[in-house]
Protein backbone atom coordinates (compact mmCIF):
# COMPACT_ATOMS: atom_id res chain seq x y z
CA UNK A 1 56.32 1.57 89.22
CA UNK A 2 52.55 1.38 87.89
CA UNK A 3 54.63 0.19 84.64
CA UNK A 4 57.12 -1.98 86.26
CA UNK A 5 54.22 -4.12 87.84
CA UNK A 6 52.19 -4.26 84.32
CA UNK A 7 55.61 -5.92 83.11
CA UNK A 8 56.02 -8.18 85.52
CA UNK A 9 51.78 -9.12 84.81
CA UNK A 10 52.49 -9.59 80.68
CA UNK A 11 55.45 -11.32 81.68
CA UNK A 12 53.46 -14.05 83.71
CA UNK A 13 50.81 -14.08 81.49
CA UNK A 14 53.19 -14.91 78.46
CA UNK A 15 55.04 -17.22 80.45
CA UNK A 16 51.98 -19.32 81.37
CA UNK A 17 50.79 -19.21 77.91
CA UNK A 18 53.50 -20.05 76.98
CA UNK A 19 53.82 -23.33 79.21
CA UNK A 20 49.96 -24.01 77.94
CA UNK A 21 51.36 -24.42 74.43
CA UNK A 22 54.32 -26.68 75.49
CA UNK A 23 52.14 -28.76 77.13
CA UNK A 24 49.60 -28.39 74.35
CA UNK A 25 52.20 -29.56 72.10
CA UNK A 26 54.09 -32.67 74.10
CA UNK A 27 50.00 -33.74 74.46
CA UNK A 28 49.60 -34.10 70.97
CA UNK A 29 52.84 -35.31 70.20
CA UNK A 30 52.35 -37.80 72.80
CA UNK A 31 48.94 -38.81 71.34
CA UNK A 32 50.90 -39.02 68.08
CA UNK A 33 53.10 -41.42 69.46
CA UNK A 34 50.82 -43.80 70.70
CA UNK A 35 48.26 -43.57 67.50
CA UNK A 36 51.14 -44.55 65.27
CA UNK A 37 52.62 -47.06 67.77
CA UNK A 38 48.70 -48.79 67.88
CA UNK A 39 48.30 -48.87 64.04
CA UNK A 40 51.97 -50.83 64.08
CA UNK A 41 50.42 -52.87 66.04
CA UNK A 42 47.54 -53.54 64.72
CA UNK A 43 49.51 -53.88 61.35
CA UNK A 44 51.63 -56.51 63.19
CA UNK A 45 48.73 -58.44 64.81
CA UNK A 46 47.17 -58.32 60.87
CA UNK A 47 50.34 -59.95 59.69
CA UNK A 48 50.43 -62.26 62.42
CA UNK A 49 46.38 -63.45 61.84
CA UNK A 50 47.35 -64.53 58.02
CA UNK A 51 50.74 -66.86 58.03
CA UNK A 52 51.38 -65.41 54.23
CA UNK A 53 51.86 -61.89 55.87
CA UNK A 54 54.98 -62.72 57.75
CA UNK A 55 56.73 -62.41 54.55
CA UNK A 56 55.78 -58.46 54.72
CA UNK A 57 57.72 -57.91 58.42
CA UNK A 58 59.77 -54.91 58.19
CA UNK A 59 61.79 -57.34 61.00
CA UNK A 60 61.78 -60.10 59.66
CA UNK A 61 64.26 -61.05 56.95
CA UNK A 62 62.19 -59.20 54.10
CA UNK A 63 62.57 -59.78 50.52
CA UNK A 64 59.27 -58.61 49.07
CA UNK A 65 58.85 -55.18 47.60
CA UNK A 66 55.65 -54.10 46.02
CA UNK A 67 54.50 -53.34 42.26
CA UNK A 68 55.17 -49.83 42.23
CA UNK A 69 58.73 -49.84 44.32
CA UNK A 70 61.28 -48.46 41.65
CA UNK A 71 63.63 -51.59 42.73
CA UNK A 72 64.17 -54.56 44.41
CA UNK A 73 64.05 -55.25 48.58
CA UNK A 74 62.06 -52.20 49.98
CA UNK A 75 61.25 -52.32 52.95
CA UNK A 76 57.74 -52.01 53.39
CA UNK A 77 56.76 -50.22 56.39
CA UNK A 78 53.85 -48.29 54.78
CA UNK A 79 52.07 -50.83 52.94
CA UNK A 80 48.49 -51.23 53.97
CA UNK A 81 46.10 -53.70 52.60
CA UNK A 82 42.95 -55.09 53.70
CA UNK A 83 42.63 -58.92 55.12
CA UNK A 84 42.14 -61.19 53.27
CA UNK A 85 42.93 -59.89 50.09
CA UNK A 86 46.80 -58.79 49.94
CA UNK A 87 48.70 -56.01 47.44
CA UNK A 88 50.89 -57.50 44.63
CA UNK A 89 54.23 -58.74 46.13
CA UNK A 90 57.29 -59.83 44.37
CA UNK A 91 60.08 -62.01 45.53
CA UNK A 92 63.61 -61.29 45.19
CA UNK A 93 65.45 -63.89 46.44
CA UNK A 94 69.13 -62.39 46.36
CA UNK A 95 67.82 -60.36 49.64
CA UNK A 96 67.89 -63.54 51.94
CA UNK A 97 71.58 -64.24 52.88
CA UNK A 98 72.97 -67.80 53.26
CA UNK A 99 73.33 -69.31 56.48
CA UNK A 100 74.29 -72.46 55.47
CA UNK A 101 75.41 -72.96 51.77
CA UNK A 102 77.54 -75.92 49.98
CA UNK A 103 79.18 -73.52 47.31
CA UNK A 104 81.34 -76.72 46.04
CA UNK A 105 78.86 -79.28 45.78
CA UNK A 106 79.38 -79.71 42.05
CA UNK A 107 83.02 -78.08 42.00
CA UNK A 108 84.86 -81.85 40.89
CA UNK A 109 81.69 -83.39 39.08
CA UNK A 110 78.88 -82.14 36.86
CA UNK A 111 75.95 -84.32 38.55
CA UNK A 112 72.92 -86.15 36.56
CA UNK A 113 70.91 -85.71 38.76
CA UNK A 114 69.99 -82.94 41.83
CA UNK A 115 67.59 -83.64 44.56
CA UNK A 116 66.31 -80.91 46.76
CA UNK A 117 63.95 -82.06 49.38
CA UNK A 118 61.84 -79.10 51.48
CA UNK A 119 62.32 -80.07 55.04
CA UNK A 120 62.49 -78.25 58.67
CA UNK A 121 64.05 -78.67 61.81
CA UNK A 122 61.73 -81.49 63.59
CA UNK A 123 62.15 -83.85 60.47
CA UNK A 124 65.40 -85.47 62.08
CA UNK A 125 64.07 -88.62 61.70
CA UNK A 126 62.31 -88.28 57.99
CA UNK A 127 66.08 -86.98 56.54
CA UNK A 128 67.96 -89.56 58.55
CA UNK A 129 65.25 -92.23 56.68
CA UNK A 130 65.75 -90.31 53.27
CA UNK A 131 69.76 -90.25 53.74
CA UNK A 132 69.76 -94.25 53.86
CA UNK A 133 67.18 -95.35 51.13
CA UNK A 134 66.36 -93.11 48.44
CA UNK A 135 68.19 -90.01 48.13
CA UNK A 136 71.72 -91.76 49.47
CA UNK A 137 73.97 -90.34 47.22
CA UNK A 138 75.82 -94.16 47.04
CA UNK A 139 73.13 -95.75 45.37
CA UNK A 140 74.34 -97.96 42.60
CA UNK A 141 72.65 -96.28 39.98
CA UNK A 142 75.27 -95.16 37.30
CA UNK A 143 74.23 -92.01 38.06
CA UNK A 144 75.53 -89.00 39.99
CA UNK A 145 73.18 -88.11 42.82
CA UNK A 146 73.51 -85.29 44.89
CA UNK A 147 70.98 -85.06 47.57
CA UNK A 148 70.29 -80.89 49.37
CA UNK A 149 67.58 -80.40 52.34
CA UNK A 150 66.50 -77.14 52.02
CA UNK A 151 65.93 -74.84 55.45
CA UNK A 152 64.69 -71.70 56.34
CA UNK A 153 64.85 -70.09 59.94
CA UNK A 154 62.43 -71.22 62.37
CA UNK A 155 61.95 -70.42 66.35
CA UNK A 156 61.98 -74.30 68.19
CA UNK A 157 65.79 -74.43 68.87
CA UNK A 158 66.15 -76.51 66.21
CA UNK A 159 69.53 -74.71 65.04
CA UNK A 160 72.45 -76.39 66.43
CA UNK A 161 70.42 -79.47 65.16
CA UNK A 162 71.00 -78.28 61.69
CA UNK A 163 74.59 -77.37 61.81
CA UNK A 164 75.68 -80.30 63.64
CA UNK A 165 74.02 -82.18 60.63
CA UNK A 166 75.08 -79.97 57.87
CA UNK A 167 78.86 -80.93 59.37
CA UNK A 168 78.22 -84.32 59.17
CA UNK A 169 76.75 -85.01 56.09
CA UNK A 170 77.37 -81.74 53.75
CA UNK A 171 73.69 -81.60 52.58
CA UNK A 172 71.99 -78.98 53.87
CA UNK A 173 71.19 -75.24 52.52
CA UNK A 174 69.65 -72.34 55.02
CA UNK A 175 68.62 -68.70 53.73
CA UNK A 176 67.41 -66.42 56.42
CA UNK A 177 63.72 -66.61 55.92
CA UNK A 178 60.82 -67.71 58.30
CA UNK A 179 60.38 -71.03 58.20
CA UNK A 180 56.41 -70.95 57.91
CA UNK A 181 53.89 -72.70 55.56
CA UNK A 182 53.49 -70.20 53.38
CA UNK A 183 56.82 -69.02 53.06
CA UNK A 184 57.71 -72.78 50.49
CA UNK A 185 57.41 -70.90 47.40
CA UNK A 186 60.76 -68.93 49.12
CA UNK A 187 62.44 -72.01 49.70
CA UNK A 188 61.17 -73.68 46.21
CA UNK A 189 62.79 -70.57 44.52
CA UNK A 190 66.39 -70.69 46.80
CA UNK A 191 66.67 -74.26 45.17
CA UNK A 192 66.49 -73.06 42.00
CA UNK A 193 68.73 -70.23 42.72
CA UNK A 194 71.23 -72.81 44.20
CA UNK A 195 71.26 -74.81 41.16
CA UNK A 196 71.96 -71.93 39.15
CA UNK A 197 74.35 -70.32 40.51
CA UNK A 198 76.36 -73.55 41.97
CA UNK A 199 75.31 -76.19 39.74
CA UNK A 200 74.68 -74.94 36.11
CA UNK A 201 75.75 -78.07 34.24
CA UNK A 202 73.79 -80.42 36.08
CA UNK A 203 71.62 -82.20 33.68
CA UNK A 204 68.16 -82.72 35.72
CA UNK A 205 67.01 -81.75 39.20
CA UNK A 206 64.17 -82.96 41.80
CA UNK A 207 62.04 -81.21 43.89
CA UNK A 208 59.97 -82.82 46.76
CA UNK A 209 59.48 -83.62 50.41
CA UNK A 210 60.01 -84.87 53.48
CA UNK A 211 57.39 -87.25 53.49
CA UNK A 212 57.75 -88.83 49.79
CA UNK A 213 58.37 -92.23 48.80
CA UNK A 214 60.81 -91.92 45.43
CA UNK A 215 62.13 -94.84 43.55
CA UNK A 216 64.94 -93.05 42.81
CA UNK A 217 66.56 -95.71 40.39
CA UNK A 218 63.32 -95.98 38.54
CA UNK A 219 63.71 -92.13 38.16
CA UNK A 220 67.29 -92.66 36.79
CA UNK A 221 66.31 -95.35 34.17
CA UNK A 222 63.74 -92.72 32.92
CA UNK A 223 66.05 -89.72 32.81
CA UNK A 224 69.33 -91.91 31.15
CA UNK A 225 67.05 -93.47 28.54
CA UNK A 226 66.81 -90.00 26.84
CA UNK A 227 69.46 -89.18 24.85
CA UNK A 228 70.73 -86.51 24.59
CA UNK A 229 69.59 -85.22 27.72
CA UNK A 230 66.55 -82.91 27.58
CA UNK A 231 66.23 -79.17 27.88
CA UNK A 232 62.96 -77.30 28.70
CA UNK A 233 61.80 -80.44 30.22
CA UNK A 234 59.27 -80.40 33.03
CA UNK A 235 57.26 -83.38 34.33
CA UNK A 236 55.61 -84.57 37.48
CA UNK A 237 52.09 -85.54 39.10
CA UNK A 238 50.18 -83.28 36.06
CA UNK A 239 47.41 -80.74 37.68
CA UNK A 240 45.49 -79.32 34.37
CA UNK A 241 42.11 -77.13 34.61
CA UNK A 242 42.71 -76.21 38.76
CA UNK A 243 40.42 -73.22 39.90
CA UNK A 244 41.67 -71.29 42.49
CA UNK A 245 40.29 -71.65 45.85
CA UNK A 246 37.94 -68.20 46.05
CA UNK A 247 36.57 -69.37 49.99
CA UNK A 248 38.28 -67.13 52.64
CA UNK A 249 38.41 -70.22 54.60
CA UNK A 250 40.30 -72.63 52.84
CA UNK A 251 44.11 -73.47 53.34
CA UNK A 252 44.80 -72.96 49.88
CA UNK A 253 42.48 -69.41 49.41
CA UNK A 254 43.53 -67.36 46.31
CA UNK A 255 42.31 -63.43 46.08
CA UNK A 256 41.47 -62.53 42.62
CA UNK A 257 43.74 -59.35 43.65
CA UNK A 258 46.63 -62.09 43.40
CA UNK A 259 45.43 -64.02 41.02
CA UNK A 260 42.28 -62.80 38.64
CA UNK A 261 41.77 -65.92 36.38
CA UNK A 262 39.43 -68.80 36.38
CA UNK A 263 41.74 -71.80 35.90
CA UNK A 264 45.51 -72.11 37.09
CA UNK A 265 48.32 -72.61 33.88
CA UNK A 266 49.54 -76.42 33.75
CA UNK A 267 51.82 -77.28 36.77
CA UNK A 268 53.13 -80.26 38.79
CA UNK A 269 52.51 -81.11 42.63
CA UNK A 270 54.67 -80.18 44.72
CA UNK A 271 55.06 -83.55 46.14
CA UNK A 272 57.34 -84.19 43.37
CA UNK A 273 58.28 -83.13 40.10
CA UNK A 274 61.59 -83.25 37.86
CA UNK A 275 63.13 -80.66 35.44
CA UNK A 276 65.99 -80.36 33.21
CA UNK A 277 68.22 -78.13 35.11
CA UNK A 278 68.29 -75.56 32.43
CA UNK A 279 64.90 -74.63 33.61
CA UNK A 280 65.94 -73.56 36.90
CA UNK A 281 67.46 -70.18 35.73
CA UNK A 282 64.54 -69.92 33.93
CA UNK A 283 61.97 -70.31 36.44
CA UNK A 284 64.26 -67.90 39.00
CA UNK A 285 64.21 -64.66 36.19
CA UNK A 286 60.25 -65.43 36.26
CA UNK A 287 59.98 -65.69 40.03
CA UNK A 288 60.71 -61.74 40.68
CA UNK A 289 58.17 -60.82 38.00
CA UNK A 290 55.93 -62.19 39.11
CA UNK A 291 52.64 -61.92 41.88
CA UNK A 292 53.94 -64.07 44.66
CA UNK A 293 52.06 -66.62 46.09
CA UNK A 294 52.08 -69.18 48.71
CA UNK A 295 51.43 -72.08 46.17
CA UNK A 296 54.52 -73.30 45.18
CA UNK A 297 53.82 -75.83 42.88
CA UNK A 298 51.10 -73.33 41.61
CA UNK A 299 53.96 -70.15 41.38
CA UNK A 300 56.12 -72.78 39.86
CA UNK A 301 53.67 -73.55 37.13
CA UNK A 302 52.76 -69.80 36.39
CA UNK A 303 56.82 -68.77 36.03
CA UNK A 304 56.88 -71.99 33.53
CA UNK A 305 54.10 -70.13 31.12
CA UNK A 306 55.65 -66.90 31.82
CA UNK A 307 59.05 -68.39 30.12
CA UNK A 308 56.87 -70.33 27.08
CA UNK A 309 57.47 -73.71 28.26
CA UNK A 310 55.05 -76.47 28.49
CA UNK A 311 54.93 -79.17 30.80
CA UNK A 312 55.83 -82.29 29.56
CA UNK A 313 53.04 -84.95 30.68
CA UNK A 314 54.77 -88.41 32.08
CA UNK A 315 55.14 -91.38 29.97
CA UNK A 316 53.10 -93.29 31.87
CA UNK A 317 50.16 -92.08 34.75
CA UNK A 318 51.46 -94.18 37.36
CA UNK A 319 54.61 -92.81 37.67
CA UNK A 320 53.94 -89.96 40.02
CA UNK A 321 51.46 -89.70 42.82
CA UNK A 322 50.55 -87.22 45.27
CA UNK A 323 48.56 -89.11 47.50
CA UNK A 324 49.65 -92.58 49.09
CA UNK A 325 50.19 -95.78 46.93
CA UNK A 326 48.86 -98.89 48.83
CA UNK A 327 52.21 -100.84 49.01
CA UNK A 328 53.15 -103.74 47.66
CA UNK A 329 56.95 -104.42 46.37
CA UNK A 330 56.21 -104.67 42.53
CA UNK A 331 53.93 -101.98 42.89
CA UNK A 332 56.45 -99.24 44.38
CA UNK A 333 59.30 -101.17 41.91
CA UNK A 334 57.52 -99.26 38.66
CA UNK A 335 56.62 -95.91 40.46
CA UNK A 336 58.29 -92.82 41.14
CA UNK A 337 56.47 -90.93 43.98
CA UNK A 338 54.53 -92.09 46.52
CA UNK A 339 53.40 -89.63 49.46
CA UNK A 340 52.45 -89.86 53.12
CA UNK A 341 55.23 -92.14 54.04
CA UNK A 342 56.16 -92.03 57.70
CA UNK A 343 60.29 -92.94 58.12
CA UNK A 344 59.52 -96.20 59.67
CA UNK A 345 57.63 -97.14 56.16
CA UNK A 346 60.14 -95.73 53.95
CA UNK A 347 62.37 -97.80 55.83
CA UNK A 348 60.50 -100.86 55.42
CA UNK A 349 59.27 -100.41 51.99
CA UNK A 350 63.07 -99.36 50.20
CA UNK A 351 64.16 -102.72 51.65
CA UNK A 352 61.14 -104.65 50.80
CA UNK A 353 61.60 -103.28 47.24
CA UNK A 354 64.72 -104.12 46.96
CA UNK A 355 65.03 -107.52 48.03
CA UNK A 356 62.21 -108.38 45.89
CA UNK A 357 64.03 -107.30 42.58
CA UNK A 358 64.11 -110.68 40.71
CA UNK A 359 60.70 -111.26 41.86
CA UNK A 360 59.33 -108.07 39.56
């Protein structure tokens, strides 16, 4: 009996031990739990403080993987880095599926010339302006044209927009990327992509904006009058001797961690620069390799030393301009880019331009 009841004690006791360490143990899981689930967010809020981040979101259409990954596209849940300075990224482009794509664009005809214009859902107006002046692909020219806006993903309902527009007019491409700031290098690089994989034989492409003033026919002249058409060819607004921005505070802020030298390479602003298309295959094998960066025209510039090719200045400084030409009709009849033109202007100044043709 004495026994019995000393069984029946150890029994209880081990029993309520035993519940100690359960508990013990869901505790500390528990506390686990919620230590992991606050550094995610913390990690999130991070990538939300500094727009560049975004392009780290496990969530959020990733193609990024870092230096050491053993391939392409890893997702990156365990990278940590401290704000502002940021690990070395590289792009891979092939990771961002199509949404909307024109695969047979250049299926029936080889065109001169390809423009690809960075744009996002609000610019209705600014495309519809483009559509009818400079980049309509009837323009008299003697020269193919073939115009592309160029889209990611963004969250303003701005989708059904786009496809109703891609319907009507056949000039729209959308990879599934955030459509941020710092996220144009992306799109920059699914141009060239595009034009590589769709439109090989082309002989020259465009890049540039929404807001942009181009003479398009002026451009033409230029490109025709070389013959035969060039290859390695790069020109554009010339930036030579740039520093990068070292102030946390500026828009255009480089960490030495992503890029260590004193002065940029040669490149073109991004407002508006033209290549032989030949280059754009080039410029894609150079984009993965790499440190990504925000700077587009700057990343640009960088893949064009990385593949030994120099920029070829313009014949003339007054071709292109990143900043806004005062207008006048003989003026914008001999230059090439103009920028920080509203639609109503762009409007105004292609027709003013062209009815003053004798007069120039």
């Amino acid at each position: 009996m004495a026994l019995h009841k000393k069984l029946i004690i150890c029994s209880k006791k081990t029993l309520f031990v035993l519940c100690i360490y359960v508990f013990a143990s869901l505790s500390l899981l528990m506390i686990y739990l919620f230590y992991i689930q606050g550094h995610r967010n913390i990690y999130a809020n991070q990538m939300e403080d500094i727009e560049q981040t975004t392009l780290l979101k496990v969530t959020q259409r990733l193609g990024l993987f870092k230096e050491d990954d053993q391939g392409p596209g890893k997702l990156m849940e365990s990278v940590s880095f401290d704000i502002p300075d940021l690990p070395s990224i590289y792009l891979n482009i092939n990771i961002f599926p199509y949404i909307i794509n024109e695969p047979d664009k250049c299926r029936e005809n080889n065109p001169f010339l390809i423009i690809f214009i960075l744009t996002i859902g609000d610019d209705v107006e600014k495309r519809d302006a483009i559509r009818n002046t400079w980049a309509n692909e009837a323009i008299d020219t003697g020269g193919s044209i073939i115009r592309l806006f160029l889209f990611g993903v963004d969250d303003t309902g701005k989708q059904e927009v786009i496809l109703n527009e891609s319907q009507k007019y056949h000039d729209i491409i959308q990879k599934d990327f955030r459509e941020t700031y710092r996220n144009l290098t992306i799109k920059t690089i699914m141009g060239m992509e595009w034009v590589s994989t769709y439109c090989p034989h082309a002989n020259y492409v465009m890049k540039t904006d929404t807001d942009m003033f181009v003479n398009t026919e002026h451009l033409l002249n230029l490109l025709q009058s070389y013959l035969p058409p060039k290859h390695n060819f790069f020109t554009g607004f010339l930036m030579k001797d740039n520093h990068p921005h070292r102030h946390k505070e500026s828009k255009w802020y480089m960490p030495p961690s992503l890029y260590a030298e004193d002065f940029y390479p040669d490149f073109c602003s991004g407002t508006g620069y033209v290549f032989s298309a030949d280059l754009a295959p080039k410029i894609l094998n150079s984009s993965s390799k790499i440190k990504y960066m925000y700077l587009e025209d700057v990343f640009v510039g960088i893949c064009l030393k990385r593949e030994g090719v120099d920029i070829t200045p313009p014949p003339t400084n007054s071709l292109f301009h990143n900043y806004k030409v005062p207008f006048s009709p003989c003026g914008y009849r001999n230059l090439i880019t103009s920028h920080g033109i509203t639609p109503s202007e762009l409007v105004e100044y292609w027709k003013k331009v062209h009815d003053n043709k004798e007069n120039c």
